[in-house]
Protein backbone atom coordinates (compact mmCIF):
# COMPACT_ATOMS: atom_id res chain seq x y z
CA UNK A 1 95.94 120.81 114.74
CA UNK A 2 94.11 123.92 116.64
CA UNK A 3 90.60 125.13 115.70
CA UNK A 4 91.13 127.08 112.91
CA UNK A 5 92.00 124.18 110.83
CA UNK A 6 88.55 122.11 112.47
CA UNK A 7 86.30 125.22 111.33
CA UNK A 8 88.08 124.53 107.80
CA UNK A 9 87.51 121.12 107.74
CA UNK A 10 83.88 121.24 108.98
CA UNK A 11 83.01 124.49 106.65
CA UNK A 12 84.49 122.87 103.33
CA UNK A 13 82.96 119.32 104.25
CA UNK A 14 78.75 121.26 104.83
CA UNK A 15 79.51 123.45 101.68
CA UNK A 16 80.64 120.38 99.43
CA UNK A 17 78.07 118.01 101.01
CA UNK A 18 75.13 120.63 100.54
CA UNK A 19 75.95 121.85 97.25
CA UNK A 20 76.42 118.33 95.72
CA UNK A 21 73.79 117.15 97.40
CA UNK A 22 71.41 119.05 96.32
CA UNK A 23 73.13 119.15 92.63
CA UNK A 24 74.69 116.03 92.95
CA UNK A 25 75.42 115.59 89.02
CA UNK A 26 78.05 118.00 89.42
CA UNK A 27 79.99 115.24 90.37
CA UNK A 28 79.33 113.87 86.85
CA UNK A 29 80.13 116.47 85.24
CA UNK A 30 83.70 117.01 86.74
CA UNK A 31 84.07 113.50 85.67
CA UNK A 32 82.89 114.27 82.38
CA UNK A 33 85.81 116.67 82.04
CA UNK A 34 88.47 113.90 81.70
CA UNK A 35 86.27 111.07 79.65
CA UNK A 36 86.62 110.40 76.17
CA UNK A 37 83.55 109.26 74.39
CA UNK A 38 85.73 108.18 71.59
CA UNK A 39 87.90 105.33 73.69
CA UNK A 40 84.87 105.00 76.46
CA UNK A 41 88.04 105.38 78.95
CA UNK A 42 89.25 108.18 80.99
CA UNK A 43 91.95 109.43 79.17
CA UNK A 44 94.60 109.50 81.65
CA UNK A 45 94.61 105.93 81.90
CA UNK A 46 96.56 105.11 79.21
CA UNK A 47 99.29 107.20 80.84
CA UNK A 48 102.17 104.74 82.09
CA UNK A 49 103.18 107.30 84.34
CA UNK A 50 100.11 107.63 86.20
CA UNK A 51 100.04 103.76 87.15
CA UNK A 52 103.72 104.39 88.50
CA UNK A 53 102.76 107.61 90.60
CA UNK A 54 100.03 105.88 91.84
CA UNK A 55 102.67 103.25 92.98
CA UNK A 56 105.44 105.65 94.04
CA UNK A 57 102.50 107.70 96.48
CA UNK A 58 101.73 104.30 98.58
CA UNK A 59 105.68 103.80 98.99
CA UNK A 60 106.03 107.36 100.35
CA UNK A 61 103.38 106.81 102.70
CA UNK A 62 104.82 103.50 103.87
CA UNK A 63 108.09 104.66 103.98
CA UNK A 64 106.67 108.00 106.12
CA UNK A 65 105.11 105.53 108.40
CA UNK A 66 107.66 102.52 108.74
CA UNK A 67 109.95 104.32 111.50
CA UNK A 68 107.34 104.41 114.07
CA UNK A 69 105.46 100.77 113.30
CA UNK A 70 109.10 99.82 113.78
CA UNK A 71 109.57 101.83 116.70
CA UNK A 72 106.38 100.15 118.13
CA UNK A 73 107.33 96.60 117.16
CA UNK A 74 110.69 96.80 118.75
CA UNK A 75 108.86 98.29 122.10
CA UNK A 76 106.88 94.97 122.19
CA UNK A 77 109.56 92.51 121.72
CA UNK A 78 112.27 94.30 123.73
CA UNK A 79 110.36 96.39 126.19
CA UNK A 80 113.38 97.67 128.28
CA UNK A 81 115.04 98.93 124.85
CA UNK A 82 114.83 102.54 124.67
CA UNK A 83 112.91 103.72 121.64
CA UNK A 84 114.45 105.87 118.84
CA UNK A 85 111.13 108.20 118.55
CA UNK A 86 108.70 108.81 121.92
CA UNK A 87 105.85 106.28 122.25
CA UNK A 88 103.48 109.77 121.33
CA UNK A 89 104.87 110.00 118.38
CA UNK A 90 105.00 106.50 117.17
CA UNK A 91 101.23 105.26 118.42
CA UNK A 92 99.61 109.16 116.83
CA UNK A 93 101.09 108.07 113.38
CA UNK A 94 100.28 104.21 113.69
CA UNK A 95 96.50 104.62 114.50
CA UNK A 96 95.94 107.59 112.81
CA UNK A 97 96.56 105.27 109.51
CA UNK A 98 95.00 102.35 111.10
CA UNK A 99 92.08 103.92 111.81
CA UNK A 100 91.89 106.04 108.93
CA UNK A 101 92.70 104.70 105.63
CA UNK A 102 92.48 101.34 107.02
CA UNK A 103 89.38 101.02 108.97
CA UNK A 104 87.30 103.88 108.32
CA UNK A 105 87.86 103.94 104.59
CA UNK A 106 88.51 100.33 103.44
CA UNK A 107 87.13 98.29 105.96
CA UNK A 108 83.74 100.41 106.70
CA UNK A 109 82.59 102.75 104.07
CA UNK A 110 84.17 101.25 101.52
CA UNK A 111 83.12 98.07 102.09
CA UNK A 112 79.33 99.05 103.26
CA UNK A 113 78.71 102.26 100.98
CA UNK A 114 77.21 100.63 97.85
CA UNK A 115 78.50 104.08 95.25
CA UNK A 116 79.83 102.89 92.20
CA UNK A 117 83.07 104.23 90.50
CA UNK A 118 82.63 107.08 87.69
CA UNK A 119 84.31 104.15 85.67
CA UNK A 120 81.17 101.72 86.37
CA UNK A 121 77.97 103.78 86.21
CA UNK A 122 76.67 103.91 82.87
CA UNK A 123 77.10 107.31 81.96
CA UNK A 124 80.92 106.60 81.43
CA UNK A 125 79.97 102.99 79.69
CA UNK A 126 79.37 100.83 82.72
CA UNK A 127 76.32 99.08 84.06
CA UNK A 128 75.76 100.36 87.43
CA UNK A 129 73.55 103.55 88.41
CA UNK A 130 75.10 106.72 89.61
CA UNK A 131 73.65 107.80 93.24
CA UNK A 132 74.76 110.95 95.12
CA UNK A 133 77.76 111.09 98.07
CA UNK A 134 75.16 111.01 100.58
CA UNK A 135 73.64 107.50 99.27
CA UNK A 136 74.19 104.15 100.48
CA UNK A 137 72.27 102.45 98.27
CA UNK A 138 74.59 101.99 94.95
CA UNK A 139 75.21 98.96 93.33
CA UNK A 140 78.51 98.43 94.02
CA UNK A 141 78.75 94.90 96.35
CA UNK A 142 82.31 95.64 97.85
CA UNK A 143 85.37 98.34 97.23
CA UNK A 144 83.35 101.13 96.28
CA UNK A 145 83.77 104.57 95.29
CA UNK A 146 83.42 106.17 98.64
CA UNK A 147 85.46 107.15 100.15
CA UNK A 148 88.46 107.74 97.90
CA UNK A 149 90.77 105.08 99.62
CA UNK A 150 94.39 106.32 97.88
CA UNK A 151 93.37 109.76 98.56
CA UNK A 152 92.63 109.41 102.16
CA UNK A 153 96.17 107.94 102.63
CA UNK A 154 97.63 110.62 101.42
CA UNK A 155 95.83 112.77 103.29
CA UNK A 156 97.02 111.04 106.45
CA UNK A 157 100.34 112.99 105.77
CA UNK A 158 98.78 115.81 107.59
CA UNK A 159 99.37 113.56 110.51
CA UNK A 160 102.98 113.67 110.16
CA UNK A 161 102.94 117.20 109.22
CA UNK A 162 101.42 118.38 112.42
CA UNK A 163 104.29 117.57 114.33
CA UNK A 164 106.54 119.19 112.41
CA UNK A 165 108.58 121.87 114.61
CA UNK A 166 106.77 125.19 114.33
CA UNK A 167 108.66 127.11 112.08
CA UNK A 168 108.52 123.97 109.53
CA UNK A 169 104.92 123.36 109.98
CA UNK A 170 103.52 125.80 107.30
CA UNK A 171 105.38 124.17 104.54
CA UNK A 172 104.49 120.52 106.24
CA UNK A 173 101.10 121.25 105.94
CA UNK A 174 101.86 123.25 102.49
CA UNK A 175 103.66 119.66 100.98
CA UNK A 176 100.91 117.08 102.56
CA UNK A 177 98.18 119.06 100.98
CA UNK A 178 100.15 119.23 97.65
CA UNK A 179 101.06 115.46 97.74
CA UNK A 180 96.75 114.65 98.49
CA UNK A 181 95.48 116.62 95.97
CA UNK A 182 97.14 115.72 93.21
CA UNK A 183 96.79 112.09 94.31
CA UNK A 184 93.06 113.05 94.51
CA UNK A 185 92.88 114.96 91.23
CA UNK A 186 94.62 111.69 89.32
CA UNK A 187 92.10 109.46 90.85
CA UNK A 188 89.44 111.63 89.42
CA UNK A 189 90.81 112.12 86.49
CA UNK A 190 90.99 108.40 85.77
CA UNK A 191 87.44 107.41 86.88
CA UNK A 192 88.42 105.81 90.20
CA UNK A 193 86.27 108.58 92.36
CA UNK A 194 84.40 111.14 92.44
CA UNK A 195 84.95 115.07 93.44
CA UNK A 196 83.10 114.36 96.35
CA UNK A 197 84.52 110.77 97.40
CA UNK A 198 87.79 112.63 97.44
CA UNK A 199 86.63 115.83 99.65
CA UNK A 200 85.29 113.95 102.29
CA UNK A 201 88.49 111.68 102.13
CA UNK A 202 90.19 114.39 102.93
CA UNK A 203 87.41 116.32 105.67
CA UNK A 204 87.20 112.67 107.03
CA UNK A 205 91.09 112.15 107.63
CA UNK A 206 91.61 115.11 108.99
CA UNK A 207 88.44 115.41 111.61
CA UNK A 208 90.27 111.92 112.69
CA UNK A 209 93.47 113.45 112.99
CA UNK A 210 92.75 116.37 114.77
CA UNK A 211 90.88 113.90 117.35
CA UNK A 212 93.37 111.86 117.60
CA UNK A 213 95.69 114.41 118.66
CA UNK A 214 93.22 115.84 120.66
CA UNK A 215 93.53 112.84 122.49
CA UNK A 216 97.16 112.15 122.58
CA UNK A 217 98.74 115.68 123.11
CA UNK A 218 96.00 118.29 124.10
CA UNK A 219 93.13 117.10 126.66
CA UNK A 220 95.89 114.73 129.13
CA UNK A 221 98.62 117.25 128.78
CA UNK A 222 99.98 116.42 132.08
CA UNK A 223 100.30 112.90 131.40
CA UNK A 224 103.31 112.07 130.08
CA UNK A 225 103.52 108.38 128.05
CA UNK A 226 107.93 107.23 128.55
CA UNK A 227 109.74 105.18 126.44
CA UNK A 228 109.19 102.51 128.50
CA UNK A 229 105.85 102.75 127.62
CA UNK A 230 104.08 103.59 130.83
CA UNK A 231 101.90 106.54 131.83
CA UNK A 232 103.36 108.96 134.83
CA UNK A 233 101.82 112.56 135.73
């Protein structure tokens, strides 16, 4: 999480944002790519195995972050128990999903940014309109196209890869970005999102991320959180 990877974040989310927003049926015609005008469906969708990877990707993420919700749980009910993973550790990963793929993506934009899916505008057979990334104004009433949702939980994964040790970090990094993509790609390729509502997933998670840990490990580094869970310099 050092600077580097900010400047990354912040250059690919202005060059996506401008570029599609000034041509913003690009994003249709990426979608294009993977409809099939004969079935009016996006043809990965009659793949059985893309329902179950879609399932298998929310178990890995639960299963990533179930030690430390535990860990946090068990703090709360038995608060002189030592903990089996630092306090840090356990409340980084915890909010960082929380506030992430939980509020942030489902419970604000989602909710509150009216895009429609590529499977409900009516250039892919639906009845809605298609509006650019940077418009509000769709007519989708709730669960909307952006951001992706799936795709910013998997890219929450970078939040367990940054505290990888150091000589494992690369290939943390290297695996989390693997695993999002092609979670993002599949929900593109069935007409869940867009190219966009996955980018910013991604620029979005990890601009929360990197604050988050900001906060947690980098601007109090003298303050030290023990298991107990208090606060001592």
């Amino acid at each position: 999480m050092n600077r580097t990877g900010l400047f990354i974040a912040l250059g690919i989310g202005a060059v996506v944002g401008i570029v599609f927003g000034l041509w913003p049926r690009l994003d249709l015609a990426i979608s294009t790519l993977f409809f099939d005008p004969a079935t009016k469906d996006f043809r990965v969708n009659a793949l059985l195995w893309v329902r179950q990877s879609r399932a298998a990707a929310r178990v890995i993420i639960a299963l990533i972050v179930a030690p430390s919700a535990i860990a946090l749980l068990g703090k709360f009910l038995l608060p002189k128990r030592r903990m089996f993973m630092t306090t840090r550790v356990a409340l980084f990963l915890v909010l960082t999903l929380l506030l992430g793929p939980g509020l942030i993506t489902n419970s604000i934009l989602k909710e509150h940014w009216g895009r429609a899916r590529p499977i409900d505008v009516t250039e892919f057979g639906g009845s809605s309109h298609f509006t650019a990334w940077w418009d509000p104004r769709g007519d989708c009433p709730s669960n909307c196209s952006f951001i992706a949702g799936e795709p910013a939980g998997a890219f929450w994964t970078l939040a367990p890869a940054a505290l990888a040790p150091p000589q494992w970090q690369a290939l943390a990094y290297g695996a989390a970005l693997v695993f999002s993509i092609a979670v993002g790609a599949l929900r593109i390729a069935g007409g869940g999102h867009f190219f966009t509502d996955v980018v910013f997933a991604g620029v979005f998670m990890y601009l929360l991320i990197w604050t988050v840990y900001g906060a947690i490990y980098r601007w109090w580094p003298r303050r030290k959180i023990t298991d107990s869970g208090r606060t001592v310099e």
